[in-house]
C-alpha atoms as a PDB file:
ATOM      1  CA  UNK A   1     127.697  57.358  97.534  1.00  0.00           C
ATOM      2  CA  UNK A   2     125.850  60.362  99.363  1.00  0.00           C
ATOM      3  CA  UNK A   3     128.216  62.822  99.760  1.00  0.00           C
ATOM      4  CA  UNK A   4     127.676  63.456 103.354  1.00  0.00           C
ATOM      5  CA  UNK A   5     129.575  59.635 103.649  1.00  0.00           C
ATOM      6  CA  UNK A   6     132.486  60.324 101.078  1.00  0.00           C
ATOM      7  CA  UNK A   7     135.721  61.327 103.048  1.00  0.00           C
ATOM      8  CA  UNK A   8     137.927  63.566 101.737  1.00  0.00           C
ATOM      9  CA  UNK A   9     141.719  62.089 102.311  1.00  0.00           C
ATOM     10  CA  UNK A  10     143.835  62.980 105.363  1.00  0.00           C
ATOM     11  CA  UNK A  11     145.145  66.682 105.727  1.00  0.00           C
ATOM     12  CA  UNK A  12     142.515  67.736 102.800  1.00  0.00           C
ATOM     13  CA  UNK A  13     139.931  70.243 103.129  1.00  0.00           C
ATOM     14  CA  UNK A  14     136.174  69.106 104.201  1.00  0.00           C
ATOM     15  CA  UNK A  15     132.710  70.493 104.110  1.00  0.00           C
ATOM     16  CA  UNK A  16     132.849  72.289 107.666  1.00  0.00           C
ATOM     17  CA  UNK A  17     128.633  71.645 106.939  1.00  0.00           C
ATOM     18  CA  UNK A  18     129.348  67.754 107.440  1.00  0.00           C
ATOM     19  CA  UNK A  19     132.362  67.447 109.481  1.00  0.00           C
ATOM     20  CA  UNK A  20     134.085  68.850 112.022  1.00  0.00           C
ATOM     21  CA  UNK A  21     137.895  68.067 113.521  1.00  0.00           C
ATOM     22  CA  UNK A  22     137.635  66.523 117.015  1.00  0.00           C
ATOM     23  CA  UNK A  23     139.547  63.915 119.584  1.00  0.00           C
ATOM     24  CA  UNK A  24     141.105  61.270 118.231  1.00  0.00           C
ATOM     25  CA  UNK A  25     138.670  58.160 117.447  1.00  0.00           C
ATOM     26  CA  UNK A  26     139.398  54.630 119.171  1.00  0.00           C
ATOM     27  CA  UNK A  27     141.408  53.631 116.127  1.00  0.00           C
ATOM     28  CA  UNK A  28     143.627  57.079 116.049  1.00  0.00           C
ATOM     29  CA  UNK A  29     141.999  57.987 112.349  1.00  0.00           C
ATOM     30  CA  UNK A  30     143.692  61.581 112.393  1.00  0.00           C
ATOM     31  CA  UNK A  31     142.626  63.850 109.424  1.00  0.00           C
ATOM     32  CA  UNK A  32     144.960  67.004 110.264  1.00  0.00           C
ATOM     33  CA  UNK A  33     146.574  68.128 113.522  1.00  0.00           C
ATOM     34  CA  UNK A  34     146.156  64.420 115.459  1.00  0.00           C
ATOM     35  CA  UNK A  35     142.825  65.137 115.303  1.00  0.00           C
ATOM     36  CA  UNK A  36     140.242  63.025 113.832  1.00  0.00           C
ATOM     37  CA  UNK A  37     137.539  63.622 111.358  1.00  0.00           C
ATOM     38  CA  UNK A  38     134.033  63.261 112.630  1.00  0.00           C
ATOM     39  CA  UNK A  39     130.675  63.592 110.754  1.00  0.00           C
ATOM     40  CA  UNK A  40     128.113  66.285 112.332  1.00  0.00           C
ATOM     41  CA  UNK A  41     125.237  63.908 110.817  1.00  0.00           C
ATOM     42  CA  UNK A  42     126.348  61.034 112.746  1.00  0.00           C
ATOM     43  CA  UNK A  43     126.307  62.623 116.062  1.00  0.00           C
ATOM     44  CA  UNK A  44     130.068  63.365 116.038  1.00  0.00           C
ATOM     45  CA  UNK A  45     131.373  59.619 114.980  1.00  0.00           C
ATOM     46  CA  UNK A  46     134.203  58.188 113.024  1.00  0.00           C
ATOM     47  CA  UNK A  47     132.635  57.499 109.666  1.00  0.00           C
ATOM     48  CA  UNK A  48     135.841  55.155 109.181  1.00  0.00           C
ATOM     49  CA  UNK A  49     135.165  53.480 112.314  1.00  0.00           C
ATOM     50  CA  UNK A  50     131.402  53.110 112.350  1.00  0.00           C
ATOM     51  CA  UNK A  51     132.116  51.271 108.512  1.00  0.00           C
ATOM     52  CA  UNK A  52     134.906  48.886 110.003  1.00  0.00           C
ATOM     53  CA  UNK A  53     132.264  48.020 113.076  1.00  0.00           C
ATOM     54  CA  UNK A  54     129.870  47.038 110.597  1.00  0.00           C
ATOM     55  CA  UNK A  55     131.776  45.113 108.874  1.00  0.00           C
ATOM     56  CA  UNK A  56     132.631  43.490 111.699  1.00  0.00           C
ATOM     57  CA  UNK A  57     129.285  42.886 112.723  1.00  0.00           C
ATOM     58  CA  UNK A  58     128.064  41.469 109.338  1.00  0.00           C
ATOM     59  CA  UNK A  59     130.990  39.344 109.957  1.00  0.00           C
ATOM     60  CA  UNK A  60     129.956  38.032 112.975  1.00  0.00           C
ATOM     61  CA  UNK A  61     126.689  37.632 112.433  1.00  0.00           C
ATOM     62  CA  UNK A  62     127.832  35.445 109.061  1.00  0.00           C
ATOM     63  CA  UNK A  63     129.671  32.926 111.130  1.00  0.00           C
ATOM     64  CA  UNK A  64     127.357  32.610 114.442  1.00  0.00           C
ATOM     65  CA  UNK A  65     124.129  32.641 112.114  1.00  0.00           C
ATOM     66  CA  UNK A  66     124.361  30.271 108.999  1.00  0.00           C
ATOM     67  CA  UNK A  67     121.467  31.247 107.547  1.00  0.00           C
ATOM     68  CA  UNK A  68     121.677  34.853 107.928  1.00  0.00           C
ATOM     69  CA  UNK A  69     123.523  35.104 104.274  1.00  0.00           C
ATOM     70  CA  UNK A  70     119.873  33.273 102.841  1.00  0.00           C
ATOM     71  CA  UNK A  71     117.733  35.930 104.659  1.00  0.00           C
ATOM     72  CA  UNK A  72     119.568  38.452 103.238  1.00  0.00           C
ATOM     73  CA  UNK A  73     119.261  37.272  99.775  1.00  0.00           C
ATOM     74  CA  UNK A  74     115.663  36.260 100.465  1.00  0.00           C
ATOM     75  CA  UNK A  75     115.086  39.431 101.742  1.00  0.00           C
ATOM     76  CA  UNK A  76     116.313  41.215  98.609  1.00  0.00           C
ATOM     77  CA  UNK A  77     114.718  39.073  96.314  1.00  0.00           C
ATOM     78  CA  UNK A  78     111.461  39.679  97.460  1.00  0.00           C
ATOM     79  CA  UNK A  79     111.952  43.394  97.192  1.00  0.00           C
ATOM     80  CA  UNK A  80     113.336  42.905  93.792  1.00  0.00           C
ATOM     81  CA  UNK A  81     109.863  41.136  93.160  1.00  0.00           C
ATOM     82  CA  UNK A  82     107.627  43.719  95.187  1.00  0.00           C
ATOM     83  CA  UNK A  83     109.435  46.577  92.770  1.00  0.00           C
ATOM     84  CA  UNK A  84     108.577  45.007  89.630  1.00  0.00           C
ATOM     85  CA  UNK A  85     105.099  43.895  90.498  1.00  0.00           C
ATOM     86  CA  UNK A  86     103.841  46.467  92.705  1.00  0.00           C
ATOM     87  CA  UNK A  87     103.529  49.792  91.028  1.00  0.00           C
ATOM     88  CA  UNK A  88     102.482  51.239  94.154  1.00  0.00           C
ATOM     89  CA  UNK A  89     105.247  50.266  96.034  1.00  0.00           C
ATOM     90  CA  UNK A  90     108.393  51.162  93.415  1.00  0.00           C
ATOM     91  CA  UNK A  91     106.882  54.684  93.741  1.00  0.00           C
ATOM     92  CA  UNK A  92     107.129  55.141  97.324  1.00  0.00           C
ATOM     93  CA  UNK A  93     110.766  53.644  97.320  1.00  0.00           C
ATOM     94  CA  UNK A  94     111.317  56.130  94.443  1.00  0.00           C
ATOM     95  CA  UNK A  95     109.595  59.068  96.887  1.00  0.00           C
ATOM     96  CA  UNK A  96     111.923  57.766  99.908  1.00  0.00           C
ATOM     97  CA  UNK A  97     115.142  58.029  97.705  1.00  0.00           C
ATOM     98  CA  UNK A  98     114.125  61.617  96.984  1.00  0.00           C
ATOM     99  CA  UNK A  99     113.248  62.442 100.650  1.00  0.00           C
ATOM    100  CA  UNK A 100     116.824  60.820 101.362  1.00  0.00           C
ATOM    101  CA  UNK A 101     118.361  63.568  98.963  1.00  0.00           C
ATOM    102  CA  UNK A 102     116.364  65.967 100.696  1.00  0.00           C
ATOM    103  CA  UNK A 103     117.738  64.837 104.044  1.00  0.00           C
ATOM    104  CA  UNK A 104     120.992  65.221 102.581  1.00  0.00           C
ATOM    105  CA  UNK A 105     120.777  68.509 101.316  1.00  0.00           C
ATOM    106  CA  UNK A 106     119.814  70.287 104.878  1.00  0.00           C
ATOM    107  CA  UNK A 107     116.175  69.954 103.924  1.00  0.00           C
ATOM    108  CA  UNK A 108     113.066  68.458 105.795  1.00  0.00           C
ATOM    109  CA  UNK A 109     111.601  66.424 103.659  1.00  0.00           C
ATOM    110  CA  UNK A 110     107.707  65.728 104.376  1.00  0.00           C
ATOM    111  CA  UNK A 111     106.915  61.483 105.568  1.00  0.00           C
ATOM    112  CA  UNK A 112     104.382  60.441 102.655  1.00  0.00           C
ATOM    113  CA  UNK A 113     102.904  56.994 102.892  1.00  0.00           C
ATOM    114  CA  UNK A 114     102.208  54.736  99.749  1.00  0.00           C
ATOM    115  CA  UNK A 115      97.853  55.450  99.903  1.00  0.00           C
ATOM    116  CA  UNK A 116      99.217  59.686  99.670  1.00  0.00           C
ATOM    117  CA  UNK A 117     101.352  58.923  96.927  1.00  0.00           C
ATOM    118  CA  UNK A 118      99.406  56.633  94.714  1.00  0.00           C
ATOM    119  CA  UNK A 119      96.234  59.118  95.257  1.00  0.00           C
ATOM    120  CA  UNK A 120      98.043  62.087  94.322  1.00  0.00           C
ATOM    121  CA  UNK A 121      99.429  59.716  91.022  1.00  0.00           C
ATOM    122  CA  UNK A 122      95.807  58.994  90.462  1.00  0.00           C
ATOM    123  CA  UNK A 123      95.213  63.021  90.102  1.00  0.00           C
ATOM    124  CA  UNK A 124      97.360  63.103  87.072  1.00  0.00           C
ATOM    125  CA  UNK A 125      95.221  60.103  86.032  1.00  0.00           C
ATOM    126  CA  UNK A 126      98.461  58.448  86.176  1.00  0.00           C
ATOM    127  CA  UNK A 127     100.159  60.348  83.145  1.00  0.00           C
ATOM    128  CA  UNK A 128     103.208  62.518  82.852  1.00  0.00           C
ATOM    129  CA  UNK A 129     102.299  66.355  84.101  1.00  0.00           C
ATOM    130  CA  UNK A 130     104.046  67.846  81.150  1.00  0.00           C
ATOM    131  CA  UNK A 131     103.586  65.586  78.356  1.00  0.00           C
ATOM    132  CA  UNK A 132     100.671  63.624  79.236  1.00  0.00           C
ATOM    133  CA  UNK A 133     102.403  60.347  78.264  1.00  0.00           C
ATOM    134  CA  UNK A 134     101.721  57.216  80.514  1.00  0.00           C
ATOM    135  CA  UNK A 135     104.419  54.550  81.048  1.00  0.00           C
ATOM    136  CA  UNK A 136     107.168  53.957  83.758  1.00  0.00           C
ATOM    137  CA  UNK A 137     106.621  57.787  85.844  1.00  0.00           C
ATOM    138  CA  UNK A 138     109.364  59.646  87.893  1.00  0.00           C
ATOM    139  CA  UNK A 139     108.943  61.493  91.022  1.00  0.00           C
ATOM    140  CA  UNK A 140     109.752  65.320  89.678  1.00  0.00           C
ATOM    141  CA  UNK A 141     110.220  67.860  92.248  1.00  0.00           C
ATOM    142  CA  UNK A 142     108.581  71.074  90.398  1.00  0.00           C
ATOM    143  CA  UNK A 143     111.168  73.649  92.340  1.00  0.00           C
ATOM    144  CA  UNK A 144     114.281  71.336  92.003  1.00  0.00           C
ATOM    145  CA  UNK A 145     115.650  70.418  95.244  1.00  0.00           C
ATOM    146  CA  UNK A 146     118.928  71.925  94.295  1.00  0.00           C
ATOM    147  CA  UNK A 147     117.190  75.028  93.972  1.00  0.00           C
ATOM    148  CA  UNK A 148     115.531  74.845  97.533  1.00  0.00           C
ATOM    149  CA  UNK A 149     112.446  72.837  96.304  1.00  0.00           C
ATOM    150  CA  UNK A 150     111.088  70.857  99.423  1.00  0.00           C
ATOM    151  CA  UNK A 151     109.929  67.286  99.585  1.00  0.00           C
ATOM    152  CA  UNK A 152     106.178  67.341  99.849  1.00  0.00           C
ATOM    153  CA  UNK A 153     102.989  66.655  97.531  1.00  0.00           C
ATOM    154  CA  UNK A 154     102.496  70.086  97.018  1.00  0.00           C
ATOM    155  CA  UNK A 155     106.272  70.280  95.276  1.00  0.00           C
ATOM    156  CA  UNK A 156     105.660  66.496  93.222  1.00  0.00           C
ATOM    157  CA  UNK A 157     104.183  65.644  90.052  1.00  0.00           C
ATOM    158  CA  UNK A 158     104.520  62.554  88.122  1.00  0.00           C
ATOM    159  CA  UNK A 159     106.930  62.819  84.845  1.00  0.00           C
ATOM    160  CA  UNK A 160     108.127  60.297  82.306  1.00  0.00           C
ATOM    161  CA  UNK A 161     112.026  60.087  82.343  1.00  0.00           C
ATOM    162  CA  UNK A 162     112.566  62.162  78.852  1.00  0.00           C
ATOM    163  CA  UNK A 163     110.873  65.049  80.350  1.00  0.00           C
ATOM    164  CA  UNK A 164     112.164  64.447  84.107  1.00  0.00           C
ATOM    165  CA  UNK A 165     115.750  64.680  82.704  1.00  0.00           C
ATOM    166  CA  UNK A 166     115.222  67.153  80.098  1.00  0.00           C
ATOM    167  CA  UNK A 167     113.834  70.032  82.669  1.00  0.00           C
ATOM    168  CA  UNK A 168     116.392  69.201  85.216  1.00  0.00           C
ATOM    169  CA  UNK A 169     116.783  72.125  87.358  1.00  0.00           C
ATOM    170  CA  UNK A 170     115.095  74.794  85.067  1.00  0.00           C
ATOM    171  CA  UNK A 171     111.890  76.791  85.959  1.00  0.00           C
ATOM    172  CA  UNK A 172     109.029  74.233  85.322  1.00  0.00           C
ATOM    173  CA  UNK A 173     106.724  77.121  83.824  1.00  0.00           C
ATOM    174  CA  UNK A 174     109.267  78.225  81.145  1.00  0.00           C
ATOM    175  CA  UNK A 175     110.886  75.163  80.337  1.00  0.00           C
ATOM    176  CA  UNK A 176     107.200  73.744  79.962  1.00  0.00           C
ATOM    177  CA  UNK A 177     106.313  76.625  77.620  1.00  0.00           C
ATOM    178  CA  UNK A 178     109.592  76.273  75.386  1.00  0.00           C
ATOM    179  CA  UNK A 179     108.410  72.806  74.503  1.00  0.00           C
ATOM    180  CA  UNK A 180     106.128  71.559  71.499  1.00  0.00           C
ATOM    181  CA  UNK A 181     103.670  69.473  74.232  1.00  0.00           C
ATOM    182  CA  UNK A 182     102.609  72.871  76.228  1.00  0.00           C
ATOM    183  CA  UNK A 183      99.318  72.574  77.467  1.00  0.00           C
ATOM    184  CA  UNK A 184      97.895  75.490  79.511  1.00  0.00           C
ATOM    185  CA  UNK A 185      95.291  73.120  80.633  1.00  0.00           C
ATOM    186  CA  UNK A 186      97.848  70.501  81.762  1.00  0.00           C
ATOM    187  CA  UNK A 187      99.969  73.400  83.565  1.00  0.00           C
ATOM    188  CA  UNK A 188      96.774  74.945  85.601  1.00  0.00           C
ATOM    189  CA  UNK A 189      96.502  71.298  86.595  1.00  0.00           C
ATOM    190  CA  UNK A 190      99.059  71.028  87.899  1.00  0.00           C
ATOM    191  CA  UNK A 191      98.920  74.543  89.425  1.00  0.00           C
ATOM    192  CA  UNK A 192      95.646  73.147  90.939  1.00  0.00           C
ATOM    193  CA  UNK A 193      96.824  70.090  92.200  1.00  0.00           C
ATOM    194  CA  UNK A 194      99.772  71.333  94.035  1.00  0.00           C
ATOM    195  CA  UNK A 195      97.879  74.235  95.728  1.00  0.00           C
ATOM    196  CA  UNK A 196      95.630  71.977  97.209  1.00  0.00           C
ATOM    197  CA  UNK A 197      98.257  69.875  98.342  1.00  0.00           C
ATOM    198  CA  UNK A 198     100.533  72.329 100.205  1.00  0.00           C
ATOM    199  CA  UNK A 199     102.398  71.192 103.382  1.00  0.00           C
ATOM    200  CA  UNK A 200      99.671  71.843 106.198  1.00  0.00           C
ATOM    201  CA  UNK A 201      97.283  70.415 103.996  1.00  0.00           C
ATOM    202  CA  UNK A 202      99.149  67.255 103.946  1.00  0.00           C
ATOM    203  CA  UNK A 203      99.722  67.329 107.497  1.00  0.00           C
ATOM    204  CA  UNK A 204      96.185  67.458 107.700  1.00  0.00           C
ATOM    205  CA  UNK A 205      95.541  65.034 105.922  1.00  0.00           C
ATOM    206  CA  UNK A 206      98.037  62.990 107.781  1.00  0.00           C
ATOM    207  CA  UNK A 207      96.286  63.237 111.102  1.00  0.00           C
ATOM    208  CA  UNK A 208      93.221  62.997 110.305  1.00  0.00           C
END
């Protein structure tokens, strides 16, 4: 769970970056001093009240709609399918997961469509950055996002999941060096790649 939606128990301290103490919510939730703990990324609302409406809605919508179970399960099948055939399409859901974490994080992460993604895949000839491996590839945020890295083309390269995992939040130039694949041909590449595809290039791109 994101952490920005895990509560911390009543009368323990919270991140004062997601929540804040404030009136008491329509269902009395009080967190510490009858007040009630409210999330500054919802626009001030009861996390434990906005959960029990929608389970309440889901409810609902269950026993006034009979089929609305189906379409669910419908709905996730076909994305189940669409992931597994569609290479295309598992990597922007992969991209949107990271933006997500981004979001998260305080960040702005940069909108990419599916045709930017795939075409900046296609610059690494659809092969790892670092290794030059093909195969199932990661979205691999060069400057780690932990470490301020941002959420646009010109911070993404694709990377198979041993060396996705295996850099983890180090500097990509010297972890890339320490390892027995190096290429200085592979890492001006990618030097080249991501200078052309900087932020207000993108945006650019995105209008034109």
């Amino acid at each position: 769970m994101p952490k920005a939606y895990e509560l911390p128990e009543p009368g323990q301290p919270f991140d004062p970056e997601l929540f804040r103490l404030g009136a008491p919510c329509k269902r009395n939730h009080i967190h510490a001093d009858g007040m009630t703990l409210r999330s500054l990324r919802r626009k001030g609302k009861c996390l434990l009240c906005e959960r029990i409406d929608s389970r309440q809605r889901s409810a609902s919508r269950r026993a006034s709609d009979p089929e609305f179970v189906q379409r669910q399960r419908d709905y996730a099948l076909q994305n189940q399918r669409r992931l597994r055939q569609d290479p295309s399409y598992r990597l922007y859901q992969r991209a949107a997961s990271k933006a997500r974490k981004v979001a998260q994080k305080g960040g702005t992460p940069l909108p990419l469509s599916r045709t930017h993604l795939w075409q900046h895949w296609c610059r690494f000839d659809h092969r790892c950055a670092y290794c030059g491996c093909t195969g199932d590839l990661e979205v691999e945020h060069v400057v780690p996002i932990s470490k301020g890295g941002q959420h646009h083309l010109g911070n993404i390269v694709p990377a198979c999941q041993p060396c996705n995992s295996n850099k983890g939040t180090r500097d990509a130039h010297q972890w890339f060096k320490s390892k027995p694949f190096y290429s200085e041909a592979r890492w001006n590449k990618i030097q080249s790649v991501l200078a052309k595809s900087q932020p207000i290039a993108q945006q650019l791109s995105l209008i034109a």
